[in-house]
N, C-alpha and C. Protein backbone atom coordinates (compact mmCIF):
# COMPACT_ATOMS: atom_id res chain seq x y z
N UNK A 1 109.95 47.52 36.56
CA UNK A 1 109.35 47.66 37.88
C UNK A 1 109.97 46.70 38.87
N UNK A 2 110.95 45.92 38.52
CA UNK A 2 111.54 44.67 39.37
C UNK A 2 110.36 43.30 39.61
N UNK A 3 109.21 43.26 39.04
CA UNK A 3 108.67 42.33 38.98
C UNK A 3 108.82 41.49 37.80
N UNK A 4 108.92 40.38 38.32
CA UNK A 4 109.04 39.33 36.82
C UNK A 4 107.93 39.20 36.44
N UNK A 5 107.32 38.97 35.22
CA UNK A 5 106.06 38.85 34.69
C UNK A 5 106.47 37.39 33.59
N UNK A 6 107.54 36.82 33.48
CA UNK A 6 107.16 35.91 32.42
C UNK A 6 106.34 34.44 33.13
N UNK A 7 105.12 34.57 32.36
CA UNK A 7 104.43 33.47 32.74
C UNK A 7 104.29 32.44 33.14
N UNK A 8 105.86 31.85 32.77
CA UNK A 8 105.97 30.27 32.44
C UNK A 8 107.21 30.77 34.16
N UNK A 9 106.95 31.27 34.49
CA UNK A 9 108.37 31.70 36.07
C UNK A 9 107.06 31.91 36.95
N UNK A 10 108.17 32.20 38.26
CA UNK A 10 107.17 32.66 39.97
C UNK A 10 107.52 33.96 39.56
N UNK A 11 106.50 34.38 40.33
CA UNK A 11 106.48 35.92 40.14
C UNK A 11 106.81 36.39 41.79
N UNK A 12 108.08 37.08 41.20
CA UNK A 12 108.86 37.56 42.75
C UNK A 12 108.61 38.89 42.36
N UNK A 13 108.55 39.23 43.62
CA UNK A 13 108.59 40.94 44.15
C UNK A 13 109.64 40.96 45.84
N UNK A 14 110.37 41.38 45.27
CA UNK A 14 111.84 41.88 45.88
C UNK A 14 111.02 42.32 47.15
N UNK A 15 111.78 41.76 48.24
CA UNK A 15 111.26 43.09 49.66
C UNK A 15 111.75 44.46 49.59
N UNK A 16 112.76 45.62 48.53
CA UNK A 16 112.66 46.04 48.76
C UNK A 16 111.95 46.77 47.62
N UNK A 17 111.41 46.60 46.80
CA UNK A 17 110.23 46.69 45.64
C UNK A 17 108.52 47.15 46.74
N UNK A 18 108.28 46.04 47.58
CA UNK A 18 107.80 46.06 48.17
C UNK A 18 107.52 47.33 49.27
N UNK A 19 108.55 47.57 49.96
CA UNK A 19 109.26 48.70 50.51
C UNK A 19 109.09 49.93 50.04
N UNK A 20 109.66 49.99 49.02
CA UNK A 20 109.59 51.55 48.04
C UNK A 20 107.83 51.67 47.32
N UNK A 21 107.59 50.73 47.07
CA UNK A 21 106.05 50.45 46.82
C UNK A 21 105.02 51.47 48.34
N UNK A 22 105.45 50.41 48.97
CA UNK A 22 104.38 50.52 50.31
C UNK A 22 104.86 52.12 50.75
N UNK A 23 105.85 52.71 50.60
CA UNK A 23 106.38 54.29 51.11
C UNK A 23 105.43 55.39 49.95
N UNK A 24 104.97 54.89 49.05
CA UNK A 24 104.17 56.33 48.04
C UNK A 24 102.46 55.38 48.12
N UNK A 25 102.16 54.38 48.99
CA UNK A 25 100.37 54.34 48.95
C UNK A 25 100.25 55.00 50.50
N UNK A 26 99.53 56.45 50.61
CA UNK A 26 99.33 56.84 51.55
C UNK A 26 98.91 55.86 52.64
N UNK A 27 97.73 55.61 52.50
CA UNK A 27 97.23 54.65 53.85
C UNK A 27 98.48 53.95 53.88
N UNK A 28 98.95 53.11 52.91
CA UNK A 28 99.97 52.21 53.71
C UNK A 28 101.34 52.65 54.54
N UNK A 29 101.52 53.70 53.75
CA UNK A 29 102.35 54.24 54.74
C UNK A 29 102.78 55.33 56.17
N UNK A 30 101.18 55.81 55.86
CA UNK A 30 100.49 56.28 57.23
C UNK A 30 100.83 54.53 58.37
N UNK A 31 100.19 53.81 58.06
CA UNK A 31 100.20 52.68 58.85
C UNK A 31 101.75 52.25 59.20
N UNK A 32 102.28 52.29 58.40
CA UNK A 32 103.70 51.83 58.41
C UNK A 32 104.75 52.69 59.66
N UNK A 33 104.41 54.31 59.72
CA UNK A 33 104.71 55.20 60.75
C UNK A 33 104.13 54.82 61.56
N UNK A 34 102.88 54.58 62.18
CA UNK A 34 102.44 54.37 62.97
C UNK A 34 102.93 53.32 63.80
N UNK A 35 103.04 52.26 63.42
CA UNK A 35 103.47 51.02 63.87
C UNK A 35 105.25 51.26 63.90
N UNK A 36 106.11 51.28 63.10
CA UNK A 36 107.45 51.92 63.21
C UNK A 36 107.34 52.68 64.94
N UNK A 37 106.68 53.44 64.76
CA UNK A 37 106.53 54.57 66.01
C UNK A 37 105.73 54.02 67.67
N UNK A 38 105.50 52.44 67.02
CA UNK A 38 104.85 52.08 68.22
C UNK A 38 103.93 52.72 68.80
N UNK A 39 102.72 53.01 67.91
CA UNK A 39 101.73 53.89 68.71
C UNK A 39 100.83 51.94 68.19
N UNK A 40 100.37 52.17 69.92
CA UNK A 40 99.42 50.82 69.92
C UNK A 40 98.05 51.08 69.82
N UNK A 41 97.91 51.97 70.12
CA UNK A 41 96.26 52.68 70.43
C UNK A 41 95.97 53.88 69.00
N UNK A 42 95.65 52.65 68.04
CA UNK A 42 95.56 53.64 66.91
C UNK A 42 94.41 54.05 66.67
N UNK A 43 93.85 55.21 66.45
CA UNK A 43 92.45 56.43 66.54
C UNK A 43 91.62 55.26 65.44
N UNK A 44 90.38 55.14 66.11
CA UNK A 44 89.77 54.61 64.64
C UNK A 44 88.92 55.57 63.70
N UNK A 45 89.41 56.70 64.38
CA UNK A 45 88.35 57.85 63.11
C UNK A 45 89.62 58.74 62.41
N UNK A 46 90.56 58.01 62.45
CA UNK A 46 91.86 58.25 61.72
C UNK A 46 91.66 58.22 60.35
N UNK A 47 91.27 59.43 59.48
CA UNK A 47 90.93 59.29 57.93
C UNK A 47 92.02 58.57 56.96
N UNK A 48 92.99 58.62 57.49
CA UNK A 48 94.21 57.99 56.99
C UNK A 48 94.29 56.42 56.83
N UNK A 49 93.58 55.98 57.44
CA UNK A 49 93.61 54.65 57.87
C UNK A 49 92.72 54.38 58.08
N UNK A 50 91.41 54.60 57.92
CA UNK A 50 90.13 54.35 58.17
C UNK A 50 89.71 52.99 57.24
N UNK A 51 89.94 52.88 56.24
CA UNK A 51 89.69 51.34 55.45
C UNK A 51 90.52 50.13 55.64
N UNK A 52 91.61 50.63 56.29
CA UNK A 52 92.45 49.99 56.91
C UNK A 52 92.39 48.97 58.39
N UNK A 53 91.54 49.67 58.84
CA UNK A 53 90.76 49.68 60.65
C UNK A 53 90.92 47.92 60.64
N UNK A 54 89.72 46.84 59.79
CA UNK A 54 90.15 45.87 60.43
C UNK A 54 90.93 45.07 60.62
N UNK A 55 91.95 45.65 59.58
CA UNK A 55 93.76 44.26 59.55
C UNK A 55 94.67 45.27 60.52
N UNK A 56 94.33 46.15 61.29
CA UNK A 56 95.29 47.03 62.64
C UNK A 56 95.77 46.10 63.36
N UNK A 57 95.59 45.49 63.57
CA UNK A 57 95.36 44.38 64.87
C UNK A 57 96.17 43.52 64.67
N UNK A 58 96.44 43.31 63.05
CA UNK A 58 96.96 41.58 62.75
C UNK A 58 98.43 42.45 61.93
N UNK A 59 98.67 43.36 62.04
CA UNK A 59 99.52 43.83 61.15
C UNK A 59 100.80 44.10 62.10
N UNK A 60 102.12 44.23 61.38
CA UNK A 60 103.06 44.09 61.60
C UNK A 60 104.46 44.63 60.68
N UNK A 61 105.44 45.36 61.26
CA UNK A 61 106.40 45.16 60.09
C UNK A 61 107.75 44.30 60.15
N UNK A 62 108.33 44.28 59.30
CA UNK A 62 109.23 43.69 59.01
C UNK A 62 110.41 43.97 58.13
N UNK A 63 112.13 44.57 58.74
CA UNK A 63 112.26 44.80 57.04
C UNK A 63 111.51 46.14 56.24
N UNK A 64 110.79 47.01 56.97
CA UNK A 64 110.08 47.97 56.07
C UNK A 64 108.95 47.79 55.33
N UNK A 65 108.80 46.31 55.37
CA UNK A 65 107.77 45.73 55.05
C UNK A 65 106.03 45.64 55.64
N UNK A 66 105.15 45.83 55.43
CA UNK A 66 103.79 45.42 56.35
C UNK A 66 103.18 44.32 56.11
N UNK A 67 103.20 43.20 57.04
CA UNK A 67 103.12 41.98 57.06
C UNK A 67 101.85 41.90 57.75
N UNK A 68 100.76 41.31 57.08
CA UNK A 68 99.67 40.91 57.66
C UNK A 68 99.18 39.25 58.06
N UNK A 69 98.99 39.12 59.47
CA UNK A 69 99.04 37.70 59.47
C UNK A 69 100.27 36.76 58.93
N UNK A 70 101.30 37.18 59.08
CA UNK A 70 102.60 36.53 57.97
C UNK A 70 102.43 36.79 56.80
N UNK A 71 101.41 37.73 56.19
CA UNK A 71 101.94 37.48 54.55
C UNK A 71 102.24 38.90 54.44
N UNK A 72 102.92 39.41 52.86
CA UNK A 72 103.33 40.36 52.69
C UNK A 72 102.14 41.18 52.44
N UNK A 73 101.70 42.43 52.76
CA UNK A 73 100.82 43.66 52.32
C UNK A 73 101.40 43.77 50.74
N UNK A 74 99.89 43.52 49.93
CA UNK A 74 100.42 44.06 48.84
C UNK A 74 100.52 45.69 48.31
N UNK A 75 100.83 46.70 48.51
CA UNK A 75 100.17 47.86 48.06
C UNK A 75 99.15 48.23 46.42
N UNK A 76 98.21 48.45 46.42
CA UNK A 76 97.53 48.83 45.30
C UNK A 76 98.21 49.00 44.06
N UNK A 77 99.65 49.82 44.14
CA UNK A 77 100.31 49.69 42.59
C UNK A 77 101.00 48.45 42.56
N UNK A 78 100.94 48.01 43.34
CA UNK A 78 101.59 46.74 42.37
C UNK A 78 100.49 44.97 42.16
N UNK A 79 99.23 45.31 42.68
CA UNK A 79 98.12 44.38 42.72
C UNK A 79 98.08 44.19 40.99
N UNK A 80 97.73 45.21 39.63
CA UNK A 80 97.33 44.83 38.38
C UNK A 80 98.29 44.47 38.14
N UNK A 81 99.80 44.05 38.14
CA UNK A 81 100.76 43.75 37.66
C UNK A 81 100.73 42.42 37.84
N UNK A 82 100.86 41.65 39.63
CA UNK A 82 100.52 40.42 40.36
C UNK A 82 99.54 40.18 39.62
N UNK A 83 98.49 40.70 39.22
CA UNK A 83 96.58 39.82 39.08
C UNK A 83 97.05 39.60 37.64
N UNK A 84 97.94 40.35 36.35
CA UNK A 84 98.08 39.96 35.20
C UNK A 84 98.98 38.98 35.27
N UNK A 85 99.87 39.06 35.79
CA UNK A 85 101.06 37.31 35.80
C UNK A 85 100.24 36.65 36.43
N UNK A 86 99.24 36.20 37.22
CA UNK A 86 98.62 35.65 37.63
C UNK A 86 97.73 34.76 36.45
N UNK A 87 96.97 35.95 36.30
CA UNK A 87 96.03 35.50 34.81
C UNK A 87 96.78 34.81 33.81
N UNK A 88 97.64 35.19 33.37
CA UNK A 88 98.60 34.84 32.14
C UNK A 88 98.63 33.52 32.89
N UNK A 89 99.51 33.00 33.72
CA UNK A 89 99.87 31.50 34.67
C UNK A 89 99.11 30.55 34.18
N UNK A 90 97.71 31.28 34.56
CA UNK A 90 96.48 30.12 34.88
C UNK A 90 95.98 30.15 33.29
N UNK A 91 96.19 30.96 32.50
CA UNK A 91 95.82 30.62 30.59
C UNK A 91 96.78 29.76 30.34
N UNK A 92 97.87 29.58 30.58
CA UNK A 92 98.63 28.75 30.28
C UNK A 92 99.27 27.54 30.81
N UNK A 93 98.30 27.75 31.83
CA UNK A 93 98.07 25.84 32.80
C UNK A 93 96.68 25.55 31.98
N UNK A 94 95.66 25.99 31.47
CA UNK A 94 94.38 25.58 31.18
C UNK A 94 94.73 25.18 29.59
N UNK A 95 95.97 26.28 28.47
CA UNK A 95 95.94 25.75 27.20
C UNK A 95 96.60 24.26 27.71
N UNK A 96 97.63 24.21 28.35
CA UNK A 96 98.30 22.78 28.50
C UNK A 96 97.11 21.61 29.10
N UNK A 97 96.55 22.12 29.65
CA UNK A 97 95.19 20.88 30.09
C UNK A 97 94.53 20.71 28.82
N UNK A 98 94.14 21.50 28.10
CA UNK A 98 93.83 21.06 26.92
C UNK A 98 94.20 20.64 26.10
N UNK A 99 95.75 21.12 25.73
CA UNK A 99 96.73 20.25 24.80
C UNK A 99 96.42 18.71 25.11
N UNK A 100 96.26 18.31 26.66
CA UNK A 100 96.87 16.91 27.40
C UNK A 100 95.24 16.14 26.57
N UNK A 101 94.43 16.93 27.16
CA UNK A 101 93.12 16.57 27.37
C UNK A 101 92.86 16.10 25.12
N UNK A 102 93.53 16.84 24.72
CA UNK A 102 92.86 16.49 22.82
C UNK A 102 93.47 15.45 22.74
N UNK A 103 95.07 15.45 23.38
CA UNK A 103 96.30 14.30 23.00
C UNK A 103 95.37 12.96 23.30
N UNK A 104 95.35 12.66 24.38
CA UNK A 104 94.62 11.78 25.17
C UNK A 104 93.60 11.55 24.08
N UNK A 105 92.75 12.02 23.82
CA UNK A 105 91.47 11.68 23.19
C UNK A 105 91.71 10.96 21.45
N UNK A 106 92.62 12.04 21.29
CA UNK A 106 93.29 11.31 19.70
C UNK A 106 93.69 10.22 19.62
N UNK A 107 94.49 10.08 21.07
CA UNK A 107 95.38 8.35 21.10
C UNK A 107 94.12 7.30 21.72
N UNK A 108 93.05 7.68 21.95
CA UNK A 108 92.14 6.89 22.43
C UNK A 108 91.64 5.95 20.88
N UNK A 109 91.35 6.89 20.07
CA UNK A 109 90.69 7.22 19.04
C UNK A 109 91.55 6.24 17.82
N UNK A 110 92.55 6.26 18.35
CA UNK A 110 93.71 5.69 17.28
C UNK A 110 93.42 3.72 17.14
């Protein structure tokens, strides 16, 4: 999928991963025409974009990209991929706190 997932790394997602991502989640890429097309006055009973309504305002592209507030739009398929390298990260900052945390206690103990 072009995402790195090994745990112990940053987890990059390519802008144009991102790109090809954000072109097959409808809403996002309803939004993405829209804005491309410079329509400023976007319908708010627009079914397309209707859950979308309150980041209109703060959104932006870039690159093909939809940038909200400066950060990247994630699209929906690629959120469980991000939230599992995520998870994995933080199990394996918490086993190492514990490794630190027994070490410590053994050498106290000694």
């Amino acid at each position: 999928m072009g995402l790195n997932t090994q745990p112990h790394q940053v987890c990059i997602i390519s802008g144009s991963l991102l790109a090809q991502e954000m072109v097959t989640d409808a809403p996002l890429s309803h939004l993405l025409k829209l804005i491309e097309q410079c329509i400023t006055s976007m319908d708010h009973t627009d079914p397309a974009i209707a859950n979308l309504w309150p980041i209109c305002q703060s959104v932006y592209v870039y690159e093909e990209v939809l940038l909200y507030q400066d950060q990247e739009v994630v699209p929906l398929s690629l959120c469980s991929p991000i939230l599992r390298h995520l998870h994995a990260v933080h199990q394996e900052t918490s086993a190492m706190e514990q490794r630190q945390k027994t070490s410590t206690k053994q050498e106290r103990n000694a």
